[in-house]
Structures are given as structure tokens and as C-alpha cells.
PDB file of N, CA and C in Angstrom:
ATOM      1  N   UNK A   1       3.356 -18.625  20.236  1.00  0.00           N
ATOM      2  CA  UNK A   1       3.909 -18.797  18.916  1.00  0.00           C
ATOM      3  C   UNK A   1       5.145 -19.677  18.998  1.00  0.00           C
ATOM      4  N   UNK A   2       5.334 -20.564  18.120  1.00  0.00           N
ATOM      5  CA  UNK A   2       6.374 -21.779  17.654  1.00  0.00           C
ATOM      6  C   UNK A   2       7.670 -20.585  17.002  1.00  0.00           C
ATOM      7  N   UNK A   3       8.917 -20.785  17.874  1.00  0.00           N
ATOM      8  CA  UNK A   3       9.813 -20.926  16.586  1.00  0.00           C
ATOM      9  C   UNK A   3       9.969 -21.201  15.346  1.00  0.00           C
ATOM     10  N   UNK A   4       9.522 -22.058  15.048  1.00  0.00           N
ATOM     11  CA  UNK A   4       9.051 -22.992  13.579  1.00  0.00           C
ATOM     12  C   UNK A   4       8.090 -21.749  12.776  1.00  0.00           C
ATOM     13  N   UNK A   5       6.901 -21.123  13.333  1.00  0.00           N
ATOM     14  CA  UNK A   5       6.679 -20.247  12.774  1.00  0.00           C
ATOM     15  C   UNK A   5       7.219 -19.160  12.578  1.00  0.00           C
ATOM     16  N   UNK A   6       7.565 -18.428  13.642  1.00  0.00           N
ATOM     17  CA  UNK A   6       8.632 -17.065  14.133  1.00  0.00           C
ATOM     18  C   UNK A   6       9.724 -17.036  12.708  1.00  0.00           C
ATOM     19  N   UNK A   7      10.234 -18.255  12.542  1.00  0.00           N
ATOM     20  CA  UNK A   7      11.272 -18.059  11.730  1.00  0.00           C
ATOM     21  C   UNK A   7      10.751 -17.742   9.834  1.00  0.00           C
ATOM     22  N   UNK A   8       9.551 -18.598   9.980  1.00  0.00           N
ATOM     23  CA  UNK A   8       9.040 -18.554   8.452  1.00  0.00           C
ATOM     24  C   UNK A   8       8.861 -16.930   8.170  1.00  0.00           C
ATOM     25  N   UNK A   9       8.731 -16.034   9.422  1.00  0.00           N
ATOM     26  CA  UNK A   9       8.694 -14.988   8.327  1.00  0.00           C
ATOM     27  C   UNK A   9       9.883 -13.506   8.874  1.00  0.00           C
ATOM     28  N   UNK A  10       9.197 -12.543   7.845  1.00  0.00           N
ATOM     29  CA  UNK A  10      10.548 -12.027   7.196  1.00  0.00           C
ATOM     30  C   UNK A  10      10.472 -10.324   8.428  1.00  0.00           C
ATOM     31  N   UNK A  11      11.903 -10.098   8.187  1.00  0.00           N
ATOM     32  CA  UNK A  11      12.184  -9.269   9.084  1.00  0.00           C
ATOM     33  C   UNK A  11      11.364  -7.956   9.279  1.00  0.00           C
ATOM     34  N   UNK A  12      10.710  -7.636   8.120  1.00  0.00           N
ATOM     35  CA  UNK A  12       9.787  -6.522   8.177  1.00  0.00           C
ATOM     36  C   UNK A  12       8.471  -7.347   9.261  1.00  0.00           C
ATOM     37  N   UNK A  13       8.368  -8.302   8.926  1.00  0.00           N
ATOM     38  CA  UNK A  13       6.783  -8.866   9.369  1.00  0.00           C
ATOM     39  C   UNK A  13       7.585  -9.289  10.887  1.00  0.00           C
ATOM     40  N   UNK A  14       8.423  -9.382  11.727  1.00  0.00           N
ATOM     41  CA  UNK A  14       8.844  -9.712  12.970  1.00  0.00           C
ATOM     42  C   UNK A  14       8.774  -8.764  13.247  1.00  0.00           C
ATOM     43  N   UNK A  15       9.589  -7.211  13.025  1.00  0.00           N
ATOM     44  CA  UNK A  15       9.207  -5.747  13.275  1.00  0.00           C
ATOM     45  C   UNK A  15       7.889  -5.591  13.834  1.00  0.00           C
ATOM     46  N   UNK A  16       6.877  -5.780  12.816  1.00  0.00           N
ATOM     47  CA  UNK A  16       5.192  -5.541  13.445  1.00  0.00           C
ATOM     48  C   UNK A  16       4.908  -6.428  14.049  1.00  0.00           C
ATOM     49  N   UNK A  17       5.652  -7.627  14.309  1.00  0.00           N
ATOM     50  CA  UNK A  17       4.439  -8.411  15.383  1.00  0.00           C
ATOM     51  C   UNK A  17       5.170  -7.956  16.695  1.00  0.00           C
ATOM     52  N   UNK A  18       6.390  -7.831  16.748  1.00  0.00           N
ATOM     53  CA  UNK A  18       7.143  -7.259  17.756  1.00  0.00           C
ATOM     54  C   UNK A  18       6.133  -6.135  18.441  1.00  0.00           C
ATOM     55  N   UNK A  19       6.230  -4.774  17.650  1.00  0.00           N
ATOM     56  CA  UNK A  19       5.502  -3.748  18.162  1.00  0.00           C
ATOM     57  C   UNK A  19       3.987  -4.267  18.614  1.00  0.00           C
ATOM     58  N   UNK A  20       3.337  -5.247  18.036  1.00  0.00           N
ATOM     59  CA  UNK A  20       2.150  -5.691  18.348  1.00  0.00           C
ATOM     60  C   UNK A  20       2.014  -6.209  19.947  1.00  0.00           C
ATOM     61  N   UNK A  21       3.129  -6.995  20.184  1.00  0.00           N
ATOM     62  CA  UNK A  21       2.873  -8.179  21.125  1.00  0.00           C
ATOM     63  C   UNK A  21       3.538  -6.718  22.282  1.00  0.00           C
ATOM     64  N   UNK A  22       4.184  -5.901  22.489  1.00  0.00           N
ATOM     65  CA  UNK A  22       4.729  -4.974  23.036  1.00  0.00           C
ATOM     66  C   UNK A  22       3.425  -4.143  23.896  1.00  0.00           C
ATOM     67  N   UNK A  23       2.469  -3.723  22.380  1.00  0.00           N
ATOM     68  CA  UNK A  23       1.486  -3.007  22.889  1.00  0.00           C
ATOM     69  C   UNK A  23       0.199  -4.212  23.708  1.00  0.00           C
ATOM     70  N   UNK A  24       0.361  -5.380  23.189  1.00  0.00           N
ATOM     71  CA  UNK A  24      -0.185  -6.081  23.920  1.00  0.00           C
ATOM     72  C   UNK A  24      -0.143  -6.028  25.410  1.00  0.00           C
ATOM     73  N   UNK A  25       1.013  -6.451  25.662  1.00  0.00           N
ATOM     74  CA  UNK A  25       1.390  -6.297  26.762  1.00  0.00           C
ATOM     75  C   UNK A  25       1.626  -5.495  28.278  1.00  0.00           C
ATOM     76  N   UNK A  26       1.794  -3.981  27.355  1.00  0.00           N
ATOM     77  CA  UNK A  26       1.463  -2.713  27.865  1.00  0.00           C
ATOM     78  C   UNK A  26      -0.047  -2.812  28.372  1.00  0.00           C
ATOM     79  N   UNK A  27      -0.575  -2.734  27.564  1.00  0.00           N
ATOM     80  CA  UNK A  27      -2.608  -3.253  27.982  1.00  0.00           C
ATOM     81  C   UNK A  27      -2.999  -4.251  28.935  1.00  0.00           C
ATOM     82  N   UNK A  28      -2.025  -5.199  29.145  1.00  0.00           N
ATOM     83  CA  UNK A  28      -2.396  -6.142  29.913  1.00  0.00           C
ATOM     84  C   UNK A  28      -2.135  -6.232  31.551  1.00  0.00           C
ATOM     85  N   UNK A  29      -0.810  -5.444  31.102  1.00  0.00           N
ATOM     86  CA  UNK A  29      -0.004  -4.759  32.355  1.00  0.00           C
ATOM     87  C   UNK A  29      -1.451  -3.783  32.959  1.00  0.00           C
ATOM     88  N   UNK A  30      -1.679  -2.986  32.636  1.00  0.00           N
ATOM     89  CA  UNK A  30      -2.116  -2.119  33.030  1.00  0.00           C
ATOM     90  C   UNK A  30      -3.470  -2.238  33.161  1.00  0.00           C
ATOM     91  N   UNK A  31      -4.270  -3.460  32.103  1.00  0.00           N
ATOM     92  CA  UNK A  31      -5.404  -4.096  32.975  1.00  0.00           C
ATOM     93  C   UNK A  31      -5.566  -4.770  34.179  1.00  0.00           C
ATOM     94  N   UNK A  32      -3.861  -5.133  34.721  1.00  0.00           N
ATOM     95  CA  UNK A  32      -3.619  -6.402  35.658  1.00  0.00           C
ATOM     96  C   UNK A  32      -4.131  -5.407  36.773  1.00  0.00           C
ATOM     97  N   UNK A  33      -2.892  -4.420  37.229  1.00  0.00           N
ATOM     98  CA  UNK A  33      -3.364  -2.699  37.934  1.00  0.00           C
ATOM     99  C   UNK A  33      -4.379  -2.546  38.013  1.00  0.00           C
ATOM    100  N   UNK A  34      -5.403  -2.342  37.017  1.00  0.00           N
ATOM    101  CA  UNK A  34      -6.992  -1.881  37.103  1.00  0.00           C
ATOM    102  C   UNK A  34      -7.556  -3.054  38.159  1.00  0.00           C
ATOM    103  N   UNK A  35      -7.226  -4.265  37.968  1.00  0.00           N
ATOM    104  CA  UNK A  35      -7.865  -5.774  38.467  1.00  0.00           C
ATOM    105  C   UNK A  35      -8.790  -6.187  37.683  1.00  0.00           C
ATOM    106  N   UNK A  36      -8.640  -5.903  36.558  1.00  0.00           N
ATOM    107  CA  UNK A  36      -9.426  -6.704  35.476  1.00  0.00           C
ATOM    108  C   UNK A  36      -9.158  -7.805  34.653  1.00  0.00           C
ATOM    109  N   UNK A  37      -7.963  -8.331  34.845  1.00  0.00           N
ATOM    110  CA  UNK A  37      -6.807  -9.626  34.140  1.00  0.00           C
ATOM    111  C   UNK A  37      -6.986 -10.404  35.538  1.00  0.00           C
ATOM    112  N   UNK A  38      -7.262 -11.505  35.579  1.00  0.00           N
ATOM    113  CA  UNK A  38      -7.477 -12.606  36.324  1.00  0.00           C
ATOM    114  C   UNK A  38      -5.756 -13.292  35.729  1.00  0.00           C
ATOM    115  N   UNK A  39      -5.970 -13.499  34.946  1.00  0.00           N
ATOM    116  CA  UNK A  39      -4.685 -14.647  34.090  1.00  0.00           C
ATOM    117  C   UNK A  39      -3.429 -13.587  34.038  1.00  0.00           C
ATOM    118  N   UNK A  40      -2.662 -14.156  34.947  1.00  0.00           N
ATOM    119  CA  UNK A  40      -0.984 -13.109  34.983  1.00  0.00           C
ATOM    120  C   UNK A  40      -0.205 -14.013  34.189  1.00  0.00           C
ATOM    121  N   UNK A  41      -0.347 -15.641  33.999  1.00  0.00           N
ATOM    122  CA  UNK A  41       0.325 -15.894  33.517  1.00  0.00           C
ATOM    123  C   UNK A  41       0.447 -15.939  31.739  1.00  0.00           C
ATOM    124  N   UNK A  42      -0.426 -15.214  31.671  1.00  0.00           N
ATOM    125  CA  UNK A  42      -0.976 -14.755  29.873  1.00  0.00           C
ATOM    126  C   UNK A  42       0.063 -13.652  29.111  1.00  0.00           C
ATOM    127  N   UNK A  43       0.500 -13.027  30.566  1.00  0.00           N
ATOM    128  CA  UNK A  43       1.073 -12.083  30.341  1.00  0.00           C
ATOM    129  C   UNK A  43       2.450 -12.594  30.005  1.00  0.00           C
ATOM    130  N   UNK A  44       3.108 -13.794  31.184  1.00  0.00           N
ATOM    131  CA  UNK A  44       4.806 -13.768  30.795  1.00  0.00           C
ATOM    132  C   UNK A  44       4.208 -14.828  29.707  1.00  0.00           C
ATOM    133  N   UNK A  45       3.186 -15.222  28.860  1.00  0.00           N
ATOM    134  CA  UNK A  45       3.753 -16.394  27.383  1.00  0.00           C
ATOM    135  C   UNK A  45       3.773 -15.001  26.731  1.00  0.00           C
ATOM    136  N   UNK A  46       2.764 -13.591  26.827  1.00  0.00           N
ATOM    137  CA  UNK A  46       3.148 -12.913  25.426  1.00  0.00           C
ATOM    138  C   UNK A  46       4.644 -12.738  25.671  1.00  0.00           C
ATOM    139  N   UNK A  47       5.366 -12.380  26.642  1.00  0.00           N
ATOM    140  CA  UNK A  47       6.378 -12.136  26.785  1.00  0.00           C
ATOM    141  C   UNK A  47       7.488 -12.805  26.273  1.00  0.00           C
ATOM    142  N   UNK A  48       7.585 -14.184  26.644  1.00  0.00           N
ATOM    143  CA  UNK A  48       8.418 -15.027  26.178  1.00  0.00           C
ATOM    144  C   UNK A  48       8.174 -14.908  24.557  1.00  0.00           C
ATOM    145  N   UNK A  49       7.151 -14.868  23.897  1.00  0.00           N
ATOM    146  CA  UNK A  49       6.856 -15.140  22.661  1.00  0.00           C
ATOM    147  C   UNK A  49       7.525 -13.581  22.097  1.00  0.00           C
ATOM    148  N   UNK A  50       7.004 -12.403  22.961  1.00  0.00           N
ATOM    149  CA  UNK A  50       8.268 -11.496  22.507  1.00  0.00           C
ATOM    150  C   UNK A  50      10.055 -11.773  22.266  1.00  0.00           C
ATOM    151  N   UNK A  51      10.423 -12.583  23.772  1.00  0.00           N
ATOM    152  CA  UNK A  51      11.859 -12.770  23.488  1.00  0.00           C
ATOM    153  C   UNK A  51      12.255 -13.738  22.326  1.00  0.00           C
ATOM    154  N   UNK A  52      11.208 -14.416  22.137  1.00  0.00           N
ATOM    155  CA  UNK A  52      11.256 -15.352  20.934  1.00  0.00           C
ATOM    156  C   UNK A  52      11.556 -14.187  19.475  1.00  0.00           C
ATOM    157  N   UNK A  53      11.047 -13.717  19.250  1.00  0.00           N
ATOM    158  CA  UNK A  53      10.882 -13.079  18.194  1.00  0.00           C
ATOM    159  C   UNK A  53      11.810 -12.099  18.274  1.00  0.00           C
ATOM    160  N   UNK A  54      12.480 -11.387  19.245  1.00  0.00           N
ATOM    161  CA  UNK A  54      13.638 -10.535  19.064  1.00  0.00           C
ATOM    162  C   UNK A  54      14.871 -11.360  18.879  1.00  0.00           C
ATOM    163  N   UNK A  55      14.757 -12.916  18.961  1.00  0.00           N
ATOM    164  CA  UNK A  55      16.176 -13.419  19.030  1.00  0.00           C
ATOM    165  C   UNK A  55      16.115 -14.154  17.769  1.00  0.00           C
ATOM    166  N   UNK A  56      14.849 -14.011  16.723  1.00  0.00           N
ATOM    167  CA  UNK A  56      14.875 -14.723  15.303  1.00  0.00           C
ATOM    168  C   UNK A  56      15.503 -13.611  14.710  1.00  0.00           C
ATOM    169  N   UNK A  57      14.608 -12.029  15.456  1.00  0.00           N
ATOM    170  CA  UNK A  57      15.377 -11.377  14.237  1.00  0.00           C
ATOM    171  C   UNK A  57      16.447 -10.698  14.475  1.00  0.00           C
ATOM    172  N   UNK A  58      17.234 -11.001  15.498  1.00  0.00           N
ATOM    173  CA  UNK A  58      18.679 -10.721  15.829  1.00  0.00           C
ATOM    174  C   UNK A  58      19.413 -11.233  14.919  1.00  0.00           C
ATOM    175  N   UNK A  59      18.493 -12.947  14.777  1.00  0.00           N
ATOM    176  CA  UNK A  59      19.839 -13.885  14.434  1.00  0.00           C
ATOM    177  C   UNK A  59      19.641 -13.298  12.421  1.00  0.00           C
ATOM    178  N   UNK A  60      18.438 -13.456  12.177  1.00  0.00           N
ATOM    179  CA  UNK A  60      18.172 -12.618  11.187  1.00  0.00           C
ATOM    180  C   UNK A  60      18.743 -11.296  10.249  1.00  0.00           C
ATOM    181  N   UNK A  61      18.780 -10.734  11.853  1.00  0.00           N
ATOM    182  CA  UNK A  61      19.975  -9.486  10.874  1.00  0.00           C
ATOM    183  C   UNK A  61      21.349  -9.258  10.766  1.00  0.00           C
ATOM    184  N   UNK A  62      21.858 -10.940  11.755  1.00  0.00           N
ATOM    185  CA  UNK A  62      23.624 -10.747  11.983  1.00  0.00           C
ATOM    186  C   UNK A  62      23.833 -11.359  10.290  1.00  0.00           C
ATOM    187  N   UNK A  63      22.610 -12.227   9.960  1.00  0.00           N
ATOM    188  CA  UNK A  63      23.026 -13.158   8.810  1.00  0.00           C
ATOM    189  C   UNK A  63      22.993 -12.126   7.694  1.00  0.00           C
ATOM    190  N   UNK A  64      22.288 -11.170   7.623  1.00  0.00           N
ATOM    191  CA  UNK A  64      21.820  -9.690   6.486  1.00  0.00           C
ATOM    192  C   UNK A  64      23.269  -9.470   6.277  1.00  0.00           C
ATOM    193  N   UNK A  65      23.893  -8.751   7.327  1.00  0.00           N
ATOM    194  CA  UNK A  65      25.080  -8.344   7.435  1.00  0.00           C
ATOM    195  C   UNK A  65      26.337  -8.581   6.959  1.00  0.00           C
ATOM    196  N   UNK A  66      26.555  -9.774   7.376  1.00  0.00           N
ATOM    197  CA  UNK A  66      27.659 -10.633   6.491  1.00  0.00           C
ATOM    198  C   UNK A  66      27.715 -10.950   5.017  1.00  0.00           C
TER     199      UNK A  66
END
């Protein structure tokens, strides 16, 4: 996922993709363990695309605030 998108939407809808890409990840982790994930590096883009999205809606809720 693009920044460019990340940002178009709204703090409720970053919340759920957050928890989404989280449980993603959890699953993938733990398919890697089983040896059923060939692709590890699938795992750090959901990841990054997580840190992406906790730092839109960081910046997101310092701006709420003020």
C-alpha cells in the first residue's frame, strides 16, 4: 500500500486495516513455522505497510488534538 492511499482514508478505516494487516501477519508468521510460506519476504512488505499506517494515523491524531 502507497502512502498516497494510506492517507486518503479516515482514522476509523486505518484502525481496521491496522487490526487486519496485524492478523495477517500473525497467520503468516505461523504458516512460515508450519513450512508452508515459501515467500518470507511477503511478510516484512505486510509489515512495513503496517508501520506505514500507524505513522498516518499518529500523524492523524496529533492533528485531531490540536
Amino acid at each position: 500500500m502507497k502512502v498516497v492511499e494510506i492517507r486518503k482514508l479516515d482514522t476509523p478505516a486505518l484502525a481496521l486495516k491496522c487490526n487486519e494487516l496485524r492478523a495477517e501477519i500473525i497467520e503468516m508468521r505461523r504458516r512460515l513455522h508450519m513450512g508452508e510460506v515459501q515467500n518470507t519476504r511477503a511478510i516484512r512488505g505486510k509489515r512495513k505497510d503496517l508501520a506505514r499506517i500507524m505513522t498516518v494515523m499518529s500523524e492523524q491524531l496529533s492533528k485531531e488534538n490540536m
